[in-house]
Protein backbone atom coordinates (compact mmCIF):
# COMPACT_ATOMS: atom_id res chain seq x y z
CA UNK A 1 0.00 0.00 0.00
CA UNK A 2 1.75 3.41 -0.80
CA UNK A 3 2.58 6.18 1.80
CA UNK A 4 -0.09 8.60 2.51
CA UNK A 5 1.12 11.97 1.43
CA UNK A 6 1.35 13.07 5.20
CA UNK A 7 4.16 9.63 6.03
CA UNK A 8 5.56 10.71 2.54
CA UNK A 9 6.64 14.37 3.55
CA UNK A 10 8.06 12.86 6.92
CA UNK A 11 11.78 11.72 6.07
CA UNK A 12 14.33 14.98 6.51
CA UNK A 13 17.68 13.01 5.49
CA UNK A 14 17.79 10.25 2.72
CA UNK A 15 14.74 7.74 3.16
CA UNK A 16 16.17 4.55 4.20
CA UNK A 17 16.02 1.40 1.61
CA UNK A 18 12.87 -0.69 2.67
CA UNK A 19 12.73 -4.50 1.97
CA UNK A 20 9.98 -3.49 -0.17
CA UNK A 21 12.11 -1.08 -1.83
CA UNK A 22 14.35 -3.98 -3.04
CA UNK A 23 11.66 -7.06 -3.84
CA UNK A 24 9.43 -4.17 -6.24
CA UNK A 25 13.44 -3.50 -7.71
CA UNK A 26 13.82 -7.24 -8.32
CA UNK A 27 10.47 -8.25 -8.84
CA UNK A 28 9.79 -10.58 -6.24
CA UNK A 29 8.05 -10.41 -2.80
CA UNK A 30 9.06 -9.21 0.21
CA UNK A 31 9.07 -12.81 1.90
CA UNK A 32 11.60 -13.91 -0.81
CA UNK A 33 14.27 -11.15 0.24
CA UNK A 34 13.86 -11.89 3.59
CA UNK A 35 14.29 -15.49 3.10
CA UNK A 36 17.46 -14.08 1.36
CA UNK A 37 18.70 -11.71 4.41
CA UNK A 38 17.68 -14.86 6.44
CA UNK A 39 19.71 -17.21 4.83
CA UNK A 40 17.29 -19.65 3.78
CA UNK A 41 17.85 -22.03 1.02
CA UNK A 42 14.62 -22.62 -0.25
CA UNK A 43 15.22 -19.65 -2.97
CA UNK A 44 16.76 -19.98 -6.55
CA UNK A 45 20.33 -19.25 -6.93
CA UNK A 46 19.92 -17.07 -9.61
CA UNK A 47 17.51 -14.94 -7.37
CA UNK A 48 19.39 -14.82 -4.10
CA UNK A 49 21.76 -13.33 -6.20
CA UNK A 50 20.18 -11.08 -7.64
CA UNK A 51 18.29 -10.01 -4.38
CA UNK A 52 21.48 -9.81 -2.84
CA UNK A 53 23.44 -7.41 -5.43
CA UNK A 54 20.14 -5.07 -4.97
CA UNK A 55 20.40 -4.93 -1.29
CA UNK A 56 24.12 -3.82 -1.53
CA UNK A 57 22.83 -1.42 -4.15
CA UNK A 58 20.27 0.35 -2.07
CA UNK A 59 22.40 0.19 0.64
CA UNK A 60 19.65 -1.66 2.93
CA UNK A 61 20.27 -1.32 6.50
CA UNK A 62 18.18 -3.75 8.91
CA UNK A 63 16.21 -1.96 11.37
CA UNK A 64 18.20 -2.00 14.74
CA UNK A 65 16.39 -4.67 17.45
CA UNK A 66 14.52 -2.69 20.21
CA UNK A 67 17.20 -2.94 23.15
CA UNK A 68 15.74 -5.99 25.62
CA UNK A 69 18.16 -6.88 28.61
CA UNK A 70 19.18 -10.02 26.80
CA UNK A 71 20.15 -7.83 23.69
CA UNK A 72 23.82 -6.59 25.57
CA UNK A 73 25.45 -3.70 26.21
CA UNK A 74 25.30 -0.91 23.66
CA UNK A 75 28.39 -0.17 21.51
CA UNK A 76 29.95 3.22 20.64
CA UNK A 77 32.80 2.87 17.78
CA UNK A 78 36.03 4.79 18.32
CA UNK A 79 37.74 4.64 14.81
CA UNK A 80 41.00 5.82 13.73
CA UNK A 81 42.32 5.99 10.38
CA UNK A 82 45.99 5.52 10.93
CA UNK A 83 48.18 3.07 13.36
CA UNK A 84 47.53 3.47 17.37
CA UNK A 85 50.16 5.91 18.92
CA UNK A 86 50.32 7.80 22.52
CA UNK A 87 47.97 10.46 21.00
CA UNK A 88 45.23 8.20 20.03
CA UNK A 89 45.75 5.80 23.48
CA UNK A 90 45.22 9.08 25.60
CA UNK A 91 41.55 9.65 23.45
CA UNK A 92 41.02 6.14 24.13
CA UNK A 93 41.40 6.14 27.20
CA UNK A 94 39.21 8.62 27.71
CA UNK A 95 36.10 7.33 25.57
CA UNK A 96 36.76 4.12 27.53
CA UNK A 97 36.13 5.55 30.66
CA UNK A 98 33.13 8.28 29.82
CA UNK A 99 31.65 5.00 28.76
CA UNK A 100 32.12 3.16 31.76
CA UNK A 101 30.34 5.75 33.18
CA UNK A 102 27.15 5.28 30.74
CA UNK A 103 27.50 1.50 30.71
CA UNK A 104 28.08 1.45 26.92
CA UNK A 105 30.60 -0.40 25.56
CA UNK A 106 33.53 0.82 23.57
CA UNK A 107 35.19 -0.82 20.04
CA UNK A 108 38.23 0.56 18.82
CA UNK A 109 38.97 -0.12 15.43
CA UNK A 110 41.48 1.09 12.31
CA UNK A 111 40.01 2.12 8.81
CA UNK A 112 41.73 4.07 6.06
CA UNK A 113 39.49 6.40 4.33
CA UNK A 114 39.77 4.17 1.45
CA UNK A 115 38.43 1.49 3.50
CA UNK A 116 35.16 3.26 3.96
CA UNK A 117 33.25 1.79 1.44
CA UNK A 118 29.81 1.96 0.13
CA UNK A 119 28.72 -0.70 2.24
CA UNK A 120 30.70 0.58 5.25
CA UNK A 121 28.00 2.30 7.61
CA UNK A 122 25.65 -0.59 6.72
CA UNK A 123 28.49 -3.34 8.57
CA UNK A 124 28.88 -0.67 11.31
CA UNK A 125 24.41 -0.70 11.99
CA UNK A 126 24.64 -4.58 11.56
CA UNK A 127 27.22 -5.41 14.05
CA UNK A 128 25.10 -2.76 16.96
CA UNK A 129 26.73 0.05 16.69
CA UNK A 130 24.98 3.20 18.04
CA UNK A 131 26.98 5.81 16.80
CA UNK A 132 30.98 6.48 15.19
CA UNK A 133 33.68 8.54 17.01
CA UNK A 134 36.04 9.04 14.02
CA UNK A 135 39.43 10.12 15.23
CA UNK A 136 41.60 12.45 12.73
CA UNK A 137 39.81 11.03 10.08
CA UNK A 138 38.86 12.84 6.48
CA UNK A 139 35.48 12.23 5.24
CA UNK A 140 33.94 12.85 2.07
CA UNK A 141 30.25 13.48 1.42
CA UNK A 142 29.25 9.94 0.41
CA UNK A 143 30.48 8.85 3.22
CA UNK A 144 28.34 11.38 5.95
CA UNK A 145 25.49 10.32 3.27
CA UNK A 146 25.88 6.45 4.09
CA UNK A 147 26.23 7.06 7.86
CA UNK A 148 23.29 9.41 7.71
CA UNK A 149 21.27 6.62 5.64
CA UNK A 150 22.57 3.94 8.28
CA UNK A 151 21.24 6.32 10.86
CA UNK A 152 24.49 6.09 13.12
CA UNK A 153 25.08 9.45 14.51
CA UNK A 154 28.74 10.78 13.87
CA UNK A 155 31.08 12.54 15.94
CA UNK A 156 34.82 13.98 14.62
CA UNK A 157 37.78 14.56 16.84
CA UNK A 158 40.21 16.63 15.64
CA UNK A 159 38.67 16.58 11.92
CA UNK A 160 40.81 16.94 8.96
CA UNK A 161 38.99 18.49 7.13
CA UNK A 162 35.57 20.14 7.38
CA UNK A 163 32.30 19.28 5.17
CA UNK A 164 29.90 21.57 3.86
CA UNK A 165 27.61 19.09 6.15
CA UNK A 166 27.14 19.75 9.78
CA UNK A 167 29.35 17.47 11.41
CA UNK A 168 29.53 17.53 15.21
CA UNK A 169 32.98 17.63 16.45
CA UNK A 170 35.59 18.00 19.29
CA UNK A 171 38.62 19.80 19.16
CA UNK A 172 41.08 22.16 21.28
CA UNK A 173 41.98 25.42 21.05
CA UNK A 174 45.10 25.14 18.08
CA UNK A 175 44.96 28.64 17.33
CA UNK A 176 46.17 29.57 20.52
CA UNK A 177 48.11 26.81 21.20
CA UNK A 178 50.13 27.76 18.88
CA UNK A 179 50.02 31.45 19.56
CA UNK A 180 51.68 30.29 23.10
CA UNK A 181 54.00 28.12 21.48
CA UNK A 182 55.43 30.47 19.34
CA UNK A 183 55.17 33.59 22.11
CA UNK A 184 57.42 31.02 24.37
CA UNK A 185 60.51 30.85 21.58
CA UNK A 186 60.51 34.85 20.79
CA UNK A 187 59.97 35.67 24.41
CA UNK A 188 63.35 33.45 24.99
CA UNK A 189 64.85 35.63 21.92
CA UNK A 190 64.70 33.14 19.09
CA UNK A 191 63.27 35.23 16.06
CA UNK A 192 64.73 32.40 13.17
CA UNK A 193 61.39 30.05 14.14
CA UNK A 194 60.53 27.02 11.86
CA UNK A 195 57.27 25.24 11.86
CA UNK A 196 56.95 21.62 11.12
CA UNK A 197 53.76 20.38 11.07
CA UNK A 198 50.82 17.87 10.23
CA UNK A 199 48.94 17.84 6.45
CA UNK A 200 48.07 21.25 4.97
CA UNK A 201 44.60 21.01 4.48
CA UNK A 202 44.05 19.52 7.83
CA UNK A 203 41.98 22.36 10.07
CA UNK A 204 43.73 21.17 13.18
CA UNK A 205 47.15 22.06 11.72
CA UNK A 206 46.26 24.99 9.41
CA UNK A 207 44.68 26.42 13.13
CA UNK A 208 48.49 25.88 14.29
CA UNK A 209 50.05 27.39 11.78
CA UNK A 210 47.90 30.64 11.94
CA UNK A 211 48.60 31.23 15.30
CA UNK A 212 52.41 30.54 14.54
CA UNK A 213 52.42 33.21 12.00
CA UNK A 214 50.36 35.31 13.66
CA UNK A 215 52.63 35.04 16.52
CA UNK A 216 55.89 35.51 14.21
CA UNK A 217 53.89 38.66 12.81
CA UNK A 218 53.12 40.52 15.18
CA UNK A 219 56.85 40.59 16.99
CA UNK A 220 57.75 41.41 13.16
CA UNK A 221 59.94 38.31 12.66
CA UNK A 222 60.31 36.69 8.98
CA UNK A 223 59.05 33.48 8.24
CA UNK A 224 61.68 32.73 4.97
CA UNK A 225 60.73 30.35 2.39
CA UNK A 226 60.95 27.08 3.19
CA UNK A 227 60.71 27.59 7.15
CA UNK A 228 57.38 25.92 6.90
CA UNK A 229 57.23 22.12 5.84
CA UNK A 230 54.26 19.87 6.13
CA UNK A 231 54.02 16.20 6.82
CA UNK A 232 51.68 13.46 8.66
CA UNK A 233 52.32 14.38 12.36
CA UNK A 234 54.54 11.22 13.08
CA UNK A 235 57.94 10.20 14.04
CA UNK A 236 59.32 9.78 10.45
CA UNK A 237 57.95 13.16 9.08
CA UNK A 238 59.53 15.11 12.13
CA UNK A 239 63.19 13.59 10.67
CA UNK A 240 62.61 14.56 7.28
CA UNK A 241 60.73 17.84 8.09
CA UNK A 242 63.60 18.85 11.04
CA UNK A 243 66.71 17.60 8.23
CA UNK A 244 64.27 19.91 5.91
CA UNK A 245 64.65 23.84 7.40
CA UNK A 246 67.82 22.67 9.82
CA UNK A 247 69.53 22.11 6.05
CA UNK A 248 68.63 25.41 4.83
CA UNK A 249 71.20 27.99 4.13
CA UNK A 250 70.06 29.98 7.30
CA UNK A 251 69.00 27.46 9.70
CA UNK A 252 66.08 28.13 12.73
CA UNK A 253 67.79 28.47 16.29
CA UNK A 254 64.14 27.36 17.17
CA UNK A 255 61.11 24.98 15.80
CA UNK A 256 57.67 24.32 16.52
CA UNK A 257 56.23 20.95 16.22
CA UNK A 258 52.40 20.10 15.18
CA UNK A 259 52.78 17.07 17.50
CA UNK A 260 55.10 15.41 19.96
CA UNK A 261 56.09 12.87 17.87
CA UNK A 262 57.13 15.26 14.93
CA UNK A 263 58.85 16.53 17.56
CA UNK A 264 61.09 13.55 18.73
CA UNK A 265 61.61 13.36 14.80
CA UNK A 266 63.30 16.59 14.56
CA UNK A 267 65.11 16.09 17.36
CA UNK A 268 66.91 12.89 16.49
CA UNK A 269 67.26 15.19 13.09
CA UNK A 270 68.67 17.88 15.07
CA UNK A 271 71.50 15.45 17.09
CA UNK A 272 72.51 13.97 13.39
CA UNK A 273 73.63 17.43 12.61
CA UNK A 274 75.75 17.72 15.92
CA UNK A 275 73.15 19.86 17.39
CA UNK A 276 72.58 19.95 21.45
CA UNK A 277 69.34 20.80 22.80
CA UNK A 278 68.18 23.07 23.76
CA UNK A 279 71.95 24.73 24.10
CA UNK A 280 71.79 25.09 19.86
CA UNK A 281 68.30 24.38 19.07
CA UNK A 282 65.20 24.69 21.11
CA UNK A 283 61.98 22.90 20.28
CA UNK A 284 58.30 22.66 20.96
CA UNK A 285 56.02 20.48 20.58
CA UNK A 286 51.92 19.57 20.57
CA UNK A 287 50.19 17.37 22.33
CA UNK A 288 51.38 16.78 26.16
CA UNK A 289 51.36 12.63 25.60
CA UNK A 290 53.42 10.60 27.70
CA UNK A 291 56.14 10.48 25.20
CA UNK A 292 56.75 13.89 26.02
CA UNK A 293 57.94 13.68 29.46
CA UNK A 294 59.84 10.61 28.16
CA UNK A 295 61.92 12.74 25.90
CA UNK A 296 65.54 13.77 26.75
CA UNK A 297 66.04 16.89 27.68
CA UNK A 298 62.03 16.49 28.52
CA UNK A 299 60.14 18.43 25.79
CA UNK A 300 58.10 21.54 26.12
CA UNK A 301 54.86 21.36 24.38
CA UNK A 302 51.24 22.15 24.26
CA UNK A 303 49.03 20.12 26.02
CA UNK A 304 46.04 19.15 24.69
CA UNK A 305 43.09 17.71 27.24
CA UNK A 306 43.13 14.57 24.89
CA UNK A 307 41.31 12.61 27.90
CA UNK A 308 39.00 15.06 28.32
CA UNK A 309 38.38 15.15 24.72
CA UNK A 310 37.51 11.75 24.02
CA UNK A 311 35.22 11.82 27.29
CA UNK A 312 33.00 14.78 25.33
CA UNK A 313 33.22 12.71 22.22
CA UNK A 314 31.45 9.95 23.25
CA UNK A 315 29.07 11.88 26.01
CA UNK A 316 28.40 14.01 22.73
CA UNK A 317 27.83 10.50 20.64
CA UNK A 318 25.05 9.42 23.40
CA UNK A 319 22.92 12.70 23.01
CA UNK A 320 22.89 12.37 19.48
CA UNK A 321 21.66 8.98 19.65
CA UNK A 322 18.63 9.75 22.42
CA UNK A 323 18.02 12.89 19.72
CA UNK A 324 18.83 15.53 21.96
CA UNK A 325 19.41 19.07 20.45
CA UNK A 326 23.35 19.58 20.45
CA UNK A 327 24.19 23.37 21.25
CA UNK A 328 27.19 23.29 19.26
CA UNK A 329 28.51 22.03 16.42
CA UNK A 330 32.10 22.29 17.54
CA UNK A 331 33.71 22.04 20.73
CA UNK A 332 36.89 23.13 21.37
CA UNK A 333 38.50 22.58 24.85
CA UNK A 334 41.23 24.88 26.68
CA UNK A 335 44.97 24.17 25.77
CA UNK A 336 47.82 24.93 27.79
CA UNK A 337 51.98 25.64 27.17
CA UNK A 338 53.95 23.11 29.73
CA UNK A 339 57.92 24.06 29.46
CA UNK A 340 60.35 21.88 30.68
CA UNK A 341 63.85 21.33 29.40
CA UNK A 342 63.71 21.49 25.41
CA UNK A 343 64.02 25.04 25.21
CA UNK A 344 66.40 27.90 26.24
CA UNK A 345 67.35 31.14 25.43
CA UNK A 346 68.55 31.68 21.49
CA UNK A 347 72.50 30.60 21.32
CA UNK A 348 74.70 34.16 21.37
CA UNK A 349 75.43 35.61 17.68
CA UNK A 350 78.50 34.01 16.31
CA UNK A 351 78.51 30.87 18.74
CA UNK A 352 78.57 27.42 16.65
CA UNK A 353 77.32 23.77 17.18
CA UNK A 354 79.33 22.05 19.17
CA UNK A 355 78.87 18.31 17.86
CA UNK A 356 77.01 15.68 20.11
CA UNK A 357 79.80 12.94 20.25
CA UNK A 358 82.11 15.77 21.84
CA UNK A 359 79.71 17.07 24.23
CA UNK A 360 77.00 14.23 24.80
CA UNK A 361 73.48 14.37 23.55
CA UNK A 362 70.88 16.56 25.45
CA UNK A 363 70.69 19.21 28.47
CA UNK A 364 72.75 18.56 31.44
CA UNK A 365 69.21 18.34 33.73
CA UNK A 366 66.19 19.45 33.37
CA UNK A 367 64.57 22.64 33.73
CA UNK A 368 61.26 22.29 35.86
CA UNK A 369 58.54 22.40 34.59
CA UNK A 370 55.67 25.26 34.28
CA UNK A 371 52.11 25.31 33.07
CA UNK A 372 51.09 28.42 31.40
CA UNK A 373 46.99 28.11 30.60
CA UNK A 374 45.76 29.09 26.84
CA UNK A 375 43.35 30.54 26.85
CA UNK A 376 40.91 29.86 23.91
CA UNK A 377 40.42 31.64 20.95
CA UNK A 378 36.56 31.25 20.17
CA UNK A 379 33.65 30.62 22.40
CA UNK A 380 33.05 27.12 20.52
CA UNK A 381 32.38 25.30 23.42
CA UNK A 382 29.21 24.60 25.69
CA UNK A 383 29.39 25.98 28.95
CA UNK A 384 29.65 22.66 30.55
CA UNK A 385 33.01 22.49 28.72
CA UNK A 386 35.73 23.88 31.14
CA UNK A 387 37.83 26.69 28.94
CA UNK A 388 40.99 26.81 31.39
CA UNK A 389 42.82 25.23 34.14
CA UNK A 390 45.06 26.56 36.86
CA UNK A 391 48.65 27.01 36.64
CA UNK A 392 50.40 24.68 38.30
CA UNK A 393 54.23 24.18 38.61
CA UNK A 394 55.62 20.82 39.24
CA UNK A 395 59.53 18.94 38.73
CA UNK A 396 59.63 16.88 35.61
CA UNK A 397 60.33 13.17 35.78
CA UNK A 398 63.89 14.18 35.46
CA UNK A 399 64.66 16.77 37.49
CA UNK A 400 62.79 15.03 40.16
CA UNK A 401 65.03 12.03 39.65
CA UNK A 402 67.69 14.17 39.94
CA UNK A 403 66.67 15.45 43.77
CA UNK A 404 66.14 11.81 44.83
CA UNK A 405 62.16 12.01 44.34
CA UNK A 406 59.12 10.51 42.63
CA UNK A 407 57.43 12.60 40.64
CA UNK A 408 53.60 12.55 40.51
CA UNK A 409 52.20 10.86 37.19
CA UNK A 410 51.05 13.38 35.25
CA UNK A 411 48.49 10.70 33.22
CA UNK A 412 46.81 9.31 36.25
């Protein structure tokens, strides 16, 4: 029986393939295709087939079960795009525990972008998922479209790039992030500053690199050619982006990082050239992951509440799916500088590198360490959404090694 014209004007987003849908497309009843979804064998071979090719075509997605105590625990997928590093195990760790909280269950999985095919969303409904928390992820418009038709509410972290679509997503304050970053190295007297950071189209990085340069502007310092490079925020593109403006005819006494594993890149770059840090070269980095307090000398960098931001990510997922009425479409959460013992004041005119072997790798102790809040740069988030922290001043690992102490664990 077709739709009265009142059910017909209902649908907002695309109408969702009915089984009716795909047995008038195939010509054969709606008990035959769901034999075929079913998985009974009382139906041709050459129909199953055919039934089955239409289904993929019109993307059919089986209504989700009403949830019964017997049907489990609802699932929230976390999904990253990339390999599993300190950055994404701190967001992690965070949607793990906000859904502890909600008693829904959290599956982390990896899926390039090229991965997402067209019948992607439709495997994510079947297997119970509620809604997707994509991590760092790029998404094009058939892609939203197949979520949207699969009815699984989406939520971006750190987004790299950003639809015409409304997307909901959860990010930190970059901007000034790396406003503070860059104020740190010219306040110390470096004015030859080098950024090296993630993809150029990425929003998280481009926000970065605008408050770098903004930064660099308005103390009237040059940014020459070539004293920006771009690469995938990881270990390997810090090496070839630090080897990169360190190789240049006039080298930076000073470089910005768009993570803290670019970071650890460029150093490693930095001590192949004979370079000490932060005695010849002082760097920053992004992030605040554990890695960072690893790093010798420790590293100053921007901390991002990466916790806190996979908490609001999946919070944010479960309003979506009970159709509450999100009051923004982005979120950005409060950043902060934390210096320790990467960076110094810029090296005295004429002084040269002495080389590593000679010298030994690395600061002779660390500086403490400080926490300067960010504060942010637009009134994105709720006001739930805390938008800055105290300053606080604690040892690093290392210098508190040094006295004979623990230090307190920053990550617990």
């Amino acid at each position: 029986m077709p739709d009265s014209p009142r059910r017909a004007a209902a649908p907002v987003g695309p109408r969702r393939a009915t089984l009716a849908t795909v047995a008038a497309s195939a010509g054969v009843s709606v008990a035959t295709v769901s034999k075929v979804l079913n998985g009974r064998s009382d139906v041709a071979p050459a129909t199953r087939s055919l039934v089955q090719s239409l289904l993929q075509q019109h993307e059919y997605v089986a209504p989700a079960p009403r949830r019964t105590e017997k049907a489990g625990v609802a699932s929230i997928e976390v999904q990253f795009d990339t390999y599993l590093n300190a950055y994404s195990t701190e967001i992690i760790q965070g949607a793990v525990a906000a859904g502890a909280e909600a008693g829904v269950g959290v599956v982390v999985s990896i899926r390039k972008g090229t991965d997402r095919t067209v019948g992607w969303a439709r495997d994510l409904a079947a297997a119970g998922r509620r809604a997707l928390i994509a991590v760092t992820s790029e998404l094009t418009g058939r892609q939203l479209a197949a979520l949207s038709r699969a009815r699984l509410p989406l939520v971006v972290i750190d987004p790299l790039n950003l639809p015409r679509t409304r997307v909901t997503s959860i990010g930190s304050t970059n901007f000034a992030g790396g406003l503070a970053a860059t104020h740190h190295l010219l306040s110390l007297g470096h004015r030859r500053i080098a950024y090296v950071g993630g993809p150029a189209p990425a929003a998280c990085n481009q926000a970065r690199l605008h408050g770098y340069r903004a930064a660099m502007e308005a103390e009237g310092a040059v940014v020459p050619p070539g004293y920006v490079q771009a690469g995938h925020f990881r270990y390997h593109d810090g090496v070839v982006g630090g080897a990169a403006v360190l190789d240049l005819p006039v080298a930076p006494t000073a470089i910005f990082a768009g993570s803290d594993e670019m970071a650890l890149g460029i150093m490693e770059a930095a001590r192949a050239r004979g370079l000490r840090i932060p005695e010849d070269l002082s760097i920053v980095g992004f992030d605040d992951t554990q890695i960072a307090q690893m790093a010798s000398p420790p590293l100053t960098t921007v901390r991002q509440p990466l916790r806190e931001m996979g908490g609001v990510a999946l919070r944010t997922a479960l309003r979506l799916v009970a159709g509450e009425r999100i009051e923004s479409h982005h979120m950005e959460l409060a950043t902060e500088l934390v210096v320790r013992g990467s960076t110094a004041p810029v090296p005295p005119p004429g002084s040269a590198p002495v080389p590593a072997s000679r010298t030994g790798a690395g600061a002779a102790g660390a500086a403490p360490e400080h926490v300067t809040p960010v504060p942010p740069a637009v009134p994105a988030s709720p006001p739930s959404i805390p938008r800055s922290s105290r300053v606080s001043r604690k040892p690093s690992t290392r210098a508190a090694a040094a006295e004979g102490k623990s230090a307190p664990d920053r990550h617990a």
